[in-house]
Protein backbone atom coordinates (compact mmCIF):
# COMPACT_ATOMS: atom_id res chain seq x y z
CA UNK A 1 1.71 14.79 -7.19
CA UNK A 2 -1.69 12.91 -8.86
CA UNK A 3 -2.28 9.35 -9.48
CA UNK A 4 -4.71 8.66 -12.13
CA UNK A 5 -6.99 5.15 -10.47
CA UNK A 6 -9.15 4.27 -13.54
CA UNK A 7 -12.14 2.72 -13.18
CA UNK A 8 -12.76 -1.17 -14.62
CA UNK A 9 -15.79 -2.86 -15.09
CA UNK A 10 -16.10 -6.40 -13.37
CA UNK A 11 -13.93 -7.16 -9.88
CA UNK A 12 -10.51 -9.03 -10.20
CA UNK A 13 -10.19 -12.28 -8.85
CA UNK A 14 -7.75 -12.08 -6.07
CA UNK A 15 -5.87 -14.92 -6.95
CA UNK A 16 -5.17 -13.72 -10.89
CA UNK A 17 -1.93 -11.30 -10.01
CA UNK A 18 -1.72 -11.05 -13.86
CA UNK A 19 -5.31 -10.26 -14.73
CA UNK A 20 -5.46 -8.02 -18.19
CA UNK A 21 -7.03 -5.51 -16.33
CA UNK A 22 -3.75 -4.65 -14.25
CA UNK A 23 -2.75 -3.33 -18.06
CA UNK A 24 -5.24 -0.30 -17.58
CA UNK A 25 -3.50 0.68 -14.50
CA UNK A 26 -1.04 3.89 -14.56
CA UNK A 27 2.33 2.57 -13.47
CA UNK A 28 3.75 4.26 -10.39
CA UNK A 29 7.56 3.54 -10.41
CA UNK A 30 8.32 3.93 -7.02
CA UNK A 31 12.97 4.28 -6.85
CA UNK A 32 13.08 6.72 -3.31
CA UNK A 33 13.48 5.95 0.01
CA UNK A 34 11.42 7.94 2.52
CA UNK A 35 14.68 10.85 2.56
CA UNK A 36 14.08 11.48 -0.82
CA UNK A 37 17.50 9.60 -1.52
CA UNK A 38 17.56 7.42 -4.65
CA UNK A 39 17.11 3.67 -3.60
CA UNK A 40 19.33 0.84 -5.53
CA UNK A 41 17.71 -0.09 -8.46
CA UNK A 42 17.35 -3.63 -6.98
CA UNK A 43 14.54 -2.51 -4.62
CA UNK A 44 12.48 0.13 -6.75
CA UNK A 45 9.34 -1.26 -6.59
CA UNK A 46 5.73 -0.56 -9.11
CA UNK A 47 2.14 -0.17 -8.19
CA UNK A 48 -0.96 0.29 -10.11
CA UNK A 49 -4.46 1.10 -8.72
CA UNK A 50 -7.94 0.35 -10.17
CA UNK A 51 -11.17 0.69 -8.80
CA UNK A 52 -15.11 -0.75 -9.59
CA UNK A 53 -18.28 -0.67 -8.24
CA UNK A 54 -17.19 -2.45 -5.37
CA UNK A 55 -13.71 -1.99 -4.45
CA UNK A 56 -10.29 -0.88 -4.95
CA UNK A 57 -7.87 -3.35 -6.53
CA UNK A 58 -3.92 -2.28 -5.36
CA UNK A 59 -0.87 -4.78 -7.24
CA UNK A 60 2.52 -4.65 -5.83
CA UNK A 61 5.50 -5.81 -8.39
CA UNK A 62 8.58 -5.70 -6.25
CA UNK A 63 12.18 -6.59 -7.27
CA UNK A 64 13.88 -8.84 -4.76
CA UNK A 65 17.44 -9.53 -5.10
CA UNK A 66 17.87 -10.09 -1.64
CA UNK A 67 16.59 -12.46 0.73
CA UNK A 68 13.06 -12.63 1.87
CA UNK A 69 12.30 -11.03 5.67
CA UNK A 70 9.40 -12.57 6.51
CA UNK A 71 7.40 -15.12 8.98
CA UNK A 72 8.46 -18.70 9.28
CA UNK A 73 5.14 -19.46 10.49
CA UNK A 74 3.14 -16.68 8.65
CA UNK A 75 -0.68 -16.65 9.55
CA UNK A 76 -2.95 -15.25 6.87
CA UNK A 77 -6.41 -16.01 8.50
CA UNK A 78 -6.13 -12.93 10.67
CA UNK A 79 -3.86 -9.57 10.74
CA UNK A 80 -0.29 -9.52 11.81
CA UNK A 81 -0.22 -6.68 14.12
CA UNK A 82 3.92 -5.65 14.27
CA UNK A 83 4.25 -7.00 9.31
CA UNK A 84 5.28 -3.66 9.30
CA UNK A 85 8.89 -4.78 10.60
CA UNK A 86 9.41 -7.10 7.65
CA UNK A 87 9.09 -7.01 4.18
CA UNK A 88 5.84 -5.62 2.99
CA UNK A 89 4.44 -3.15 0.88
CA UNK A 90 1.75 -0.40 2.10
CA UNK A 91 -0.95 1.88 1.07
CA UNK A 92 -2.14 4.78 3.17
CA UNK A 93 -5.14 5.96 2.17
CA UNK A 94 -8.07 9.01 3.03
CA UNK A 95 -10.91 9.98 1.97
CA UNK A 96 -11.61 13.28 3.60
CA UNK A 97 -9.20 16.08 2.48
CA UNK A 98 -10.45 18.27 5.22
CA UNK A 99 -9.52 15.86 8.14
CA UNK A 100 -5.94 14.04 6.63
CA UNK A 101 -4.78 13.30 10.03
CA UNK A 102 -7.37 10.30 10.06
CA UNK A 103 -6.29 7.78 7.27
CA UNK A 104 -6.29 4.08 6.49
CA UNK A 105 -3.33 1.83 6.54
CA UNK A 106 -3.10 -1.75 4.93
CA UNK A 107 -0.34 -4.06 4.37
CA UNK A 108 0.63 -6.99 2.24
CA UNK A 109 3.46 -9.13 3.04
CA UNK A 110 4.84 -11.80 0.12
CA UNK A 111 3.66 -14.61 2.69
CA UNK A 112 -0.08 -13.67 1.80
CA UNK A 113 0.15 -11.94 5.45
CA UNK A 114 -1.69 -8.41 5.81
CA UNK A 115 -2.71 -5.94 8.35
CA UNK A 116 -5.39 -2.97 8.11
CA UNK A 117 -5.54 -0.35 10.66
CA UNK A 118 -7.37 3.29 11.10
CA UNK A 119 -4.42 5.65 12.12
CA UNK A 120 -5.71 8.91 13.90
CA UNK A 121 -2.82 12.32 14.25
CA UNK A 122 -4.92 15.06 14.98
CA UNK A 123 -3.55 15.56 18.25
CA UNK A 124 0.02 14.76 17.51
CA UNK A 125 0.36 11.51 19.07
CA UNK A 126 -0.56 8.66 17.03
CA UNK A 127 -3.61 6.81 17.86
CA UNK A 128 -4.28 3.60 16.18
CA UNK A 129 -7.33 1.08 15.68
CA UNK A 130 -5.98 -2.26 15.70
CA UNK A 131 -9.67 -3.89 15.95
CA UNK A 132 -10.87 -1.79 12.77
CA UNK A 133 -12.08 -4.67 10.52
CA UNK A 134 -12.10 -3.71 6.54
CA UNK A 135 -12.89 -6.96 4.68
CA UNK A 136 -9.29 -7.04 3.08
CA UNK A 137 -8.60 -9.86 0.60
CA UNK A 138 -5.23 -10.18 -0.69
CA UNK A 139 -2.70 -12.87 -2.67
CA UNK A 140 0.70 -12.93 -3.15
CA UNK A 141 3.19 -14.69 -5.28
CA UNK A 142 7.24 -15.08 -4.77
CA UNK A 143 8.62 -15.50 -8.21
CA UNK A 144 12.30 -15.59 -8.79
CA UNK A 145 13.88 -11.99 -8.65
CA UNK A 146 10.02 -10.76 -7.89
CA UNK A 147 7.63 -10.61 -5.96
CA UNK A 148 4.11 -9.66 -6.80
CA UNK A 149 1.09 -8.62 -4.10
CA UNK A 150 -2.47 -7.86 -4.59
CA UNK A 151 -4.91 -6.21 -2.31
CA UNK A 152 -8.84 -5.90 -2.82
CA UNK A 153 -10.41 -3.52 -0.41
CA UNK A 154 -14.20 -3.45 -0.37
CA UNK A 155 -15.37 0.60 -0.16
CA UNK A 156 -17.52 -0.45 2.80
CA UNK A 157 -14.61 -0.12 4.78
CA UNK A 158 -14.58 3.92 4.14
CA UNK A 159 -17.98 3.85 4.20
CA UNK A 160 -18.40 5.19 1.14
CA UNK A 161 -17.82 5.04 -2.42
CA UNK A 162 -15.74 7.33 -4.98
CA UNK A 163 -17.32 9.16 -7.54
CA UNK A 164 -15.48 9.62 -10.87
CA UNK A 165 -13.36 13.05 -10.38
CA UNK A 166 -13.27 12.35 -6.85
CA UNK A 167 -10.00 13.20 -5.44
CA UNK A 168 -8.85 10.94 -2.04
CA UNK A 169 -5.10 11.52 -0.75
CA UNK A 170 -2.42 9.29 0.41
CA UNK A 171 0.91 7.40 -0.13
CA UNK A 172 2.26 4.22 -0.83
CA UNK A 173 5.48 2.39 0.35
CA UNK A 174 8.19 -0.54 0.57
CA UNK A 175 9.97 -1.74 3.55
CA UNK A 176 12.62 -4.05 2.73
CA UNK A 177 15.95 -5.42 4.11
CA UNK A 178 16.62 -5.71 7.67
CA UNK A 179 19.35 -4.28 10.34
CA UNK A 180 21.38 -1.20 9.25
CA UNK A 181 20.45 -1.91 5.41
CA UNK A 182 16.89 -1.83 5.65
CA UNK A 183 15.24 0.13 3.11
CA UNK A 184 11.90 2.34 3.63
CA UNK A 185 10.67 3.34 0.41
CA UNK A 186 8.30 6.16 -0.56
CA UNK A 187 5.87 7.53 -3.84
CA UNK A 188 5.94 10.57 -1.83
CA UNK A 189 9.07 11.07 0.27
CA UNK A 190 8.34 12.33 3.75
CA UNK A 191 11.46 13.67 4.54
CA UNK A 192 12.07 12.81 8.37
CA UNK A 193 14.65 12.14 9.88
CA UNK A 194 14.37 9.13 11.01
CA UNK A 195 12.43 6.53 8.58
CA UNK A 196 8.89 7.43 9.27
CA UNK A 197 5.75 7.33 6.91
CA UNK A 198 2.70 8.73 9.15
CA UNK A 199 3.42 12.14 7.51
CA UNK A 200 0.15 12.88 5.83
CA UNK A 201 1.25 16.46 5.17
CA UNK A 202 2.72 15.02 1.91
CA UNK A 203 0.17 12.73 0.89
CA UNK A 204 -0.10 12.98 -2.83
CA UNK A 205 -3.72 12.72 -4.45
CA UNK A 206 -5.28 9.92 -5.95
CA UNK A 207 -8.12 11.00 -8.66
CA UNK A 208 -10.78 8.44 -9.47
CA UNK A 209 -11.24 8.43 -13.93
């Protein structure tokens, strides 16, 4: 599975979540949860990807019909090690399609809360970098019966920069919900058994245009 990330000429301001440039993004509808079963329609979720000189520009437009799980006291001048257990939505990310097993992970909570983190599988138990330090900006705004999320990730945190027909790989999900109806949604379904999204075996490619 391919994702088209076109490429747009000036960087968004974080704070405009309806800039027209989100219009040039391909839509990923994203309806599955991580089994490959079809999620209600009340928690399908769409992202859209651009990239520039600079960075790469993720938005997050989330239905939410149910309420919020989030931080009473949420904390946005630092990462929230542990967002992952409430609602947020995530984009794992590589740019080395010889060595998946070392990929990026950022979050974005509808508090404004995030996390980034270098996750490491090569030798079957997970290692992760909780001190890696990307430069993340994000925004986020709770709307009624939406939420939307932006992140802006500068490419000095791969330390590089895509070329157009570059291919990276990754995947991008929802958790939602809490307790036994919490929902774990997936572009790219990994299939466990238990919810679980470090499964970079099915990472689908992203193709900078």
């Amino acid at each position: 599975m391919r994702l088209n990330i076109n490429h747009i000429d000036r960087d968004l301001d974080i704070s405009d979540l309806s800039a027209d440039e989100w219009e040039l993004a391909e839509p990923i509808t994203v309806g599955q949860y991580w089994s490959g079963e079809t999620a209600p329609t009340s928690r399908h979720f769409e992202a859209g990807l651009l990239w520039t000189r600079t960075a790469l520009h993720i938005r997050y437009d989330v239905s939410q019909n149910e309420p919020l799980v989030v931080s009473d006291a949420p904390d946005t001048s630092q990462k929230t090690l542990g967002l992952w257990n409430r609602d947020v939505c995530e984009l794992f990310i590589t740019h080395d399609a010889n060595q998946p097993d070392r990929y990026f992970e950022f979050e974005v909570a509808p508090t404004g809360e995030w996390v980034d983190l270098v996750i490491s599988n090569a030798t079957g138990d997970r290692v992760t970098d909780v001190e890696y330090a990307s430069g993340i900006t994000v925004a986020a705004s709770i709307q009624p019966d939406r939420v939307i999320m932006v992140m802006k990730i500068p490419w000095t945190a791969f330390e590089r920069r895509p070329k157009v027909g570059d291919v990276w790989l990754g995947n991008i999900f929802r958790c939602v919900g809490s307790g036994e109806t919490r929902g774990y949604l997936a572009w790219r379904p990994t299939k466990t058994d238990r919810p679980n999204f470090h499964v970079p075996e099915v990472f689908g490619e992203f193709l900078f245009c």
